[in-house]
N, C-alpha and C. Protein backbone atom coordinates (compact mmCIF):
# COMPACT_ATOMS: atom_id res chain seq x y z
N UNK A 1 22.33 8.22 8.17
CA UNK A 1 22.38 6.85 7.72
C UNK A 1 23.81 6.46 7.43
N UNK A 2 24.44 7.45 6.51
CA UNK A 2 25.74 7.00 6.32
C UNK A 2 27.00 6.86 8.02
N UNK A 3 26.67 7.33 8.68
CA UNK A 3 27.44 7.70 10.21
C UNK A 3 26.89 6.13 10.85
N UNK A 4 25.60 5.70 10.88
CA UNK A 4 25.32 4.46 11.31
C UNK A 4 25.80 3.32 10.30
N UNK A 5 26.31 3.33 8.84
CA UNK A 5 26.76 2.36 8.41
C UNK A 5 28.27 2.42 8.57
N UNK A 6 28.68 3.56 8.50
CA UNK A 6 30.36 3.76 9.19
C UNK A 6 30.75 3.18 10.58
N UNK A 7 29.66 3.62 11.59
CA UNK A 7 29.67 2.91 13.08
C UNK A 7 29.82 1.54 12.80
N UNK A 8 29.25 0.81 11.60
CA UNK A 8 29.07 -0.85 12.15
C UNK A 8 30.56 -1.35 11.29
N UNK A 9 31.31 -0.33 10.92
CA UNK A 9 33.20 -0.85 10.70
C UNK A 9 32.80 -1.28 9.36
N UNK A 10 34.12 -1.47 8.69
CA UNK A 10 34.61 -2.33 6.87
C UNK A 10 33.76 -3.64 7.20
N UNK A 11 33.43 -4.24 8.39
CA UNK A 11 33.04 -5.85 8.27
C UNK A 11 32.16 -5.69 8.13
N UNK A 12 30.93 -4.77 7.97
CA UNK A 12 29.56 -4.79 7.37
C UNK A 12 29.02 -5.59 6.06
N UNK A 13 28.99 -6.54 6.18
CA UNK A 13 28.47 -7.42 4.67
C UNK A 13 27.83 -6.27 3.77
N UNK A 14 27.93 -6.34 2.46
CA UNK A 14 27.24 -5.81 1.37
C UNK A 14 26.44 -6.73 1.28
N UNK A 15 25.05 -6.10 0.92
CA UNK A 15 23.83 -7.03 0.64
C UNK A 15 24.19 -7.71 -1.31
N UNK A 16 23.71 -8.87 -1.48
CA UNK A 16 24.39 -9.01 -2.53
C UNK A 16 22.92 -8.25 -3.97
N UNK A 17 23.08 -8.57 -5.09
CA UNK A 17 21.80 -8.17 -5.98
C UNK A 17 20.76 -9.00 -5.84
N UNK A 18 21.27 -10.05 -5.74
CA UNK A 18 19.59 -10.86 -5.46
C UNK A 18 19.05 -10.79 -4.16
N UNK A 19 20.12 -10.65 -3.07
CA UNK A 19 19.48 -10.21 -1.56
C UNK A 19 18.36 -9.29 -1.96
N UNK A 20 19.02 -8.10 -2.49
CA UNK A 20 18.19 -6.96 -2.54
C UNK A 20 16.56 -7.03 -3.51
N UNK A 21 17.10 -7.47 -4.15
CA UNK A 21 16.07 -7.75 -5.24
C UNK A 21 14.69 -8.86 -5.35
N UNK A 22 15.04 -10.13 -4.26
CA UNK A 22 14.37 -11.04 -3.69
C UNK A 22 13.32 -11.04 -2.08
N UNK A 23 14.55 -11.31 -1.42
CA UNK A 23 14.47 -11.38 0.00
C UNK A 23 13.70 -10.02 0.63
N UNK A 24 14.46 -8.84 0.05
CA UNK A 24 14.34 -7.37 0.58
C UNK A 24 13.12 -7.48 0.53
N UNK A 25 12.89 -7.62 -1.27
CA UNK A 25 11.95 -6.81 -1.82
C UNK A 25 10.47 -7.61 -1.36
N UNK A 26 10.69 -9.28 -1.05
CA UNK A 26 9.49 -9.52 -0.44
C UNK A 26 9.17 -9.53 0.87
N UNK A 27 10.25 -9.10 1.92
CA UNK A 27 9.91 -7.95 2.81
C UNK A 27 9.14 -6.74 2.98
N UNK A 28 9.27 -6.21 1.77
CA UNK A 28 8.71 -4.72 1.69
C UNK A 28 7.09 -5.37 1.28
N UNK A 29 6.61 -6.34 0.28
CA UNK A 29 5.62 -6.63 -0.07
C UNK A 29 4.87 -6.86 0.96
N UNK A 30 5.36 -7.77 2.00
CA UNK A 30 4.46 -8.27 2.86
C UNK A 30 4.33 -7.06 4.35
N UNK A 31 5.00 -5.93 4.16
CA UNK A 31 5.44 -5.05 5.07
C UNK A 31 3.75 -4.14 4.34
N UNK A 32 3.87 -3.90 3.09
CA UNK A 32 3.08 -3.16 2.74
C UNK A 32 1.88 -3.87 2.49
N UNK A 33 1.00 -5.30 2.62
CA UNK A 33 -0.09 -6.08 2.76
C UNK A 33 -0.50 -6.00 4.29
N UNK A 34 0.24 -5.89 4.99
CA UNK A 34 0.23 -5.60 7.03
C UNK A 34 -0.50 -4.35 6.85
N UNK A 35 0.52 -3.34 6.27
CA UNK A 35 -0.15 -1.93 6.66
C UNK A 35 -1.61 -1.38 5.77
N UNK A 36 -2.18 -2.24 4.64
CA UNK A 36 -3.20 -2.17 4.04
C UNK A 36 -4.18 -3.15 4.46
N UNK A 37 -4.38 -3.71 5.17
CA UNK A 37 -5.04 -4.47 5.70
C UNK A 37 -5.88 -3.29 6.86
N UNK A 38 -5.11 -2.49 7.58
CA UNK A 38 -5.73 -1.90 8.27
C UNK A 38 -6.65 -1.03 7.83
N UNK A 39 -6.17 -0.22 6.48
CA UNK A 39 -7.02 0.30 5.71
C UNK A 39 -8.03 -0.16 5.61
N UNK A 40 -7.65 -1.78 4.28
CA UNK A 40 -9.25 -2.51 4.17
C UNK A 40 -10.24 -2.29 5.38
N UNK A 41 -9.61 -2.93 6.32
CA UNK A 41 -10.50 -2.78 7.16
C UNK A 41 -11.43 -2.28 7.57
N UNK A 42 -10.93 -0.82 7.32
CA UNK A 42 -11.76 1.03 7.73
C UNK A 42 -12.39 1.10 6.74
N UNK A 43 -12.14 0.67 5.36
CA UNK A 43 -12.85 0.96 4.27
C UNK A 43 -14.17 -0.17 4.79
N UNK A 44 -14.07 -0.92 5.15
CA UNK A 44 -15.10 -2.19 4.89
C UNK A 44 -15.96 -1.45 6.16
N UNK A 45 -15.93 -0.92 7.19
CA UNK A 45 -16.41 -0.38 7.92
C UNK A 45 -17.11 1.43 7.86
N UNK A 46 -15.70 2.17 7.34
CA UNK A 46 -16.53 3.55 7.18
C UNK A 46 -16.78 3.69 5.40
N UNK A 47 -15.92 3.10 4.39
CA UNK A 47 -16.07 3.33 3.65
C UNK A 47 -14.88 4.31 3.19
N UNK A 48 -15.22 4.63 2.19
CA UNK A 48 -13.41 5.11 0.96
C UNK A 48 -13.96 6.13 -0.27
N UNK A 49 -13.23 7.15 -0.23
CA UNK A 49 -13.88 8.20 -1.50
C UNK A 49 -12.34 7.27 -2.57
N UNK A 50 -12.63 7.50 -4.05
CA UNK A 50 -11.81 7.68 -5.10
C UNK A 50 -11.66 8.55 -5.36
N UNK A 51 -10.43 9.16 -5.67
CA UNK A 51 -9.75 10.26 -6.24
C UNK A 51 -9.21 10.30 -7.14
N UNK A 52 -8.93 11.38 -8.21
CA UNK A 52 -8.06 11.04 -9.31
C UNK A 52 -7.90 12.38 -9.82
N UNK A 53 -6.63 12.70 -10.27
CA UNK A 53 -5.89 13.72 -10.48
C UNK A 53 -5.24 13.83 -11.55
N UNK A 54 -5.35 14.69 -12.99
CA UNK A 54 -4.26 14.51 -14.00
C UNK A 54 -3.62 15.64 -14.06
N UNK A 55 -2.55 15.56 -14.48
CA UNK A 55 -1.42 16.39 -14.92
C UNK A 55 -0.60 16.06 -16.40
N UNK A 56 0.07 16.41 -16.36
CA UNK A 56 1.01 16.69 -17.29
C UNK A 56 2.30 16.98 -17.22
N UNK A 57 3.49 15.73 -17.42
CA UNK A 57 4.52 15.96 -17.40
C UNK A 57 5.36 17.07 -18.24
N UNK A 58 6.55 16.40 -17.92
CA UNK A 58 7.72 17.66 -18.91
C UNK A 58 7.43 17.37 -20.57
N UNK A 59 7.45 15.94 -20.53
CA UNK A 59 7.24 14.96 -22.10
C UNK A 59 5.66 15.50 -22.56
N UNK A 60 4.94 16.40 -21.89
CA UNK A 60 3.31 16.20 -22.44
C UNK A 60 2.80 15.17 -22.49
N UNK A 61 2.94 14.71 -21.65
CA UNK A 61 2.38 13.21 -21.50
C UNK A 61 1.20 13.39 -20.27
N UNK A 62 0.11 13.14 -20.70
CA UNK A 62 -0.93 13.39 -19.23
C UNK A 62 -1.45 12.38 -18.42
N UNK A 63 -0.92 12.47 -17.56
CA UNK A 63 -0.55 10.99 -16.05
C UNK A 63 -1.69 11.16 -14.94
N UNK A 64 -2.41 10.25 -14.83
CA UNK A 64 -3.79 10.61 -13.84
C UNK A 64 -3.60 9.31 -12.92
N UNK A 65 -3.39 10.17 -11.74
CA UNK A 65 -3.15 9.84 -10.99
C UNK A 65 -4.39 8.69 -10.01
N UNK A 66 -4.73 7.99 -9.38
CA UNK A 66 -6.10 7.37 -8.56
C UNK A 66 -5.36 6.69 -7.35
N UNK A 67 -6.27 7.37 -6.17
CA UNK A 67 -6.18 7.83 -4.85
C UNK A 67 -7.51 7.14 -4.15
N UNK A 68 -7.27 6.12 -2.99
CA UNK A 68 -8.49 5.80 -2.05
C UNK A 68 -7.90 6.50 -0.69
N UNK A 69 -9.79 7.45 -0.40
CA UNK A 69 -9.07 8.39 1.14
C UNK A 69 -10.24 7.87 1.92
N UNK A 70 -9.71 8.08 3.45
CA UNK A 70 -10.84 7.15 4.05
C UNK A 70 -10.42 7.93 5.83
N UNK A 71 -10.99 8.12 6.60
CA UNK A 71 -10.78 8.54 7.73
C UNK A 71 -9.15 8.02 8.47
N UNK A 72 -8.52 6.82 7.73
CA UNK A 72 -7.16 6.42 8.33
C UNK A 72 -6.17 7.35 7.30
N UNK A 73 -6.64 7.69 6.05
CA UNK A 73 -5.81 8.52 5.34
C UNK A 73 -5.83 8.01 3.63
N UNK A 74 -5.21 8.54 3.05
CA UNK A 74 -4.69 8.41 1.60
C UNK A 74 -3.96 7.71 1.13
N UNK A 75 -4.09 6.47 0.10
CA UNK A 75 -3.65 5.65 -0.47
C UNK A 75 -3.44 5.85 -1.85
N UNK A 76 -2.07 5.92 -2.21
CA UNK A 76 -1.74 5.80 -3.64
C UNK A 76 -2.19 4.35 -4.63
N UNK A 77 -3.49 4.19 -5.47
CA UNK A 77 -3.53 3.01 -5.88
C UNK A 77 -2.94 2.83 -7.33
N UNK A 78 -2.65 3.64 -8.73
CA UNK A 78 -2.09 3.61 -9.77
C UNK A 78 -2.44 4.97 -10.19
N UNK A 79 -1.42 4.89 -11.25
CA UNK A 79 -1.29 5.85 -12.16
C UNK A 79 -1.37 5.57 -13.40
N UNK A 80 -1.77 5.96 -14.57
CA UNK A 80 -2.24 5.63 -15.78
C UNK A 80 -1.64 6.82 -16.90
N UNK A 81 -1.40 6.72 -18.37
CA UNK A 81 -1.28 7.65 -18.64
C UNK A 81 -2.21 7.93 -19.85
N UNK A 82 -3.02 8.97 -19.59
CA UNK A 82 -3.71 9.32 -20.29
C UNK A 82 -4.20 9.79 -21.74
N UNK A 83 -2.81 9.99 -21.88
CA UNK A 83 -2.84 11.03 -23.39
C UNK A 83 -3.19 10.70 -24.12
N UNK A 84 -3.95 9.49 -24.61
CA UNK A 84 -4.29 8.93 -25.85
C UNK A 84 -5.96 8.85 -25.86
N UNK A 85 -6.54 9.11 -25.21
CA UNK A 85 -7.95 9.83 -24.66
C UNK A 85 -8.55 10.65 -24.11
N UNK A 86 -9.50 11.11 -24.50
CA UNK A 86 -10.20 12.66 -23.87
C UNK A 86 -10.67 11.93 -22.45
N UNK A 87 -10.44 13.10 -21.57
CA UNK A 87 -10.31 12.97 -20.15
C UNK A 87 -11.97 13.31 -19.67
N UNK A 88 -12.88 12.34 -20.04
CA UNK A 88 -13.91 12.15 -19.71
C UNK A 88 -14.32 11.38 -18.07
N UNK A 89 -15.49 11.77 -17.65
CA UNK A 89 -15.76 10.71 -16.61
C UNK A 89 -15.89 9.48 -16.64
N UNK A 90 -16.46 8.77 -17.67
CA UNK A 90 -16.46 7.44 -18.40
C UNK A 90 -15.46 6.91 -18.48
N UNK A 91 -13.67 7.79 -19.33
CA UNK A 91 -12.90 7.22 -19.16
C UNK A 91 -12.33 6.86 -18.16
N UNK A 92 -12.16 7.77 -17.23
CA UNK A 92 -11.54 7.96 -15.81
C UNK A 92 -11.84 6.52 -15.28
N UNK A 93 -13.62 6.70 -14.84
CA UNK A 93 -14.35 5.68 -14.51
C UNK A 93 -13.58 4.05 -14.60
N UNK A 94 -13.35 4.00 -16.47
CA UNK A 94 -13.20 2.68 -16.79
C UNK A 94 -11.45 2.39 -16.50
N UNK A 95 -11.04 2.84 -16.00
CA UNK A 95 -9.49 3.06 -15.93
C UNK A 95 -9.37 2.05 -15.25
């Protein structure tokens, strides 16, 4: 990456903070509504397991993770942090 921003010479514009922070970033939003759409899709057709995973950071803090998997693949949907409740199915559930 750095050899292809060297190739394009000193006249390469710097993106400014709000470029990045605006424009980029609702690029990436609508980049990532394209590629979940195809999902929906498969879900609305084969259907979607939930997943959910806790751990425990360095802080002891216990972070549970929730996952939709579906024949196109695995989707990160949130993370929550747990520690302030017993890690029941109910809770999970109501998350």
């Amino acid at each position: 990456m750095i050899d292809a921003i060297g190739a394009c010479g000193s006249d390469l514009p710097v993106p400014s903070y709000h470029e990045i922070r605006v424009p980029f970033l609702n690029k990436e939003v609508q980049y990532t509504e394209k590629f979940l759409q195809d999902h929906k899709l498969q879900w609305s057709k084969h259907g979607c397991s939930i997943m959910s995973y806790a751990w425990t950071n360095q802080k002891q803090q216990c972070l549970i993770n929730f996952l939709l998997s579906s024949p196109v693949g695995t989707i990160f949907v949130k993370s929550i942090d747990g520690s302030n409740f017993v890690k029941t199915g109910e809770k999970i559930r109501d998350a």
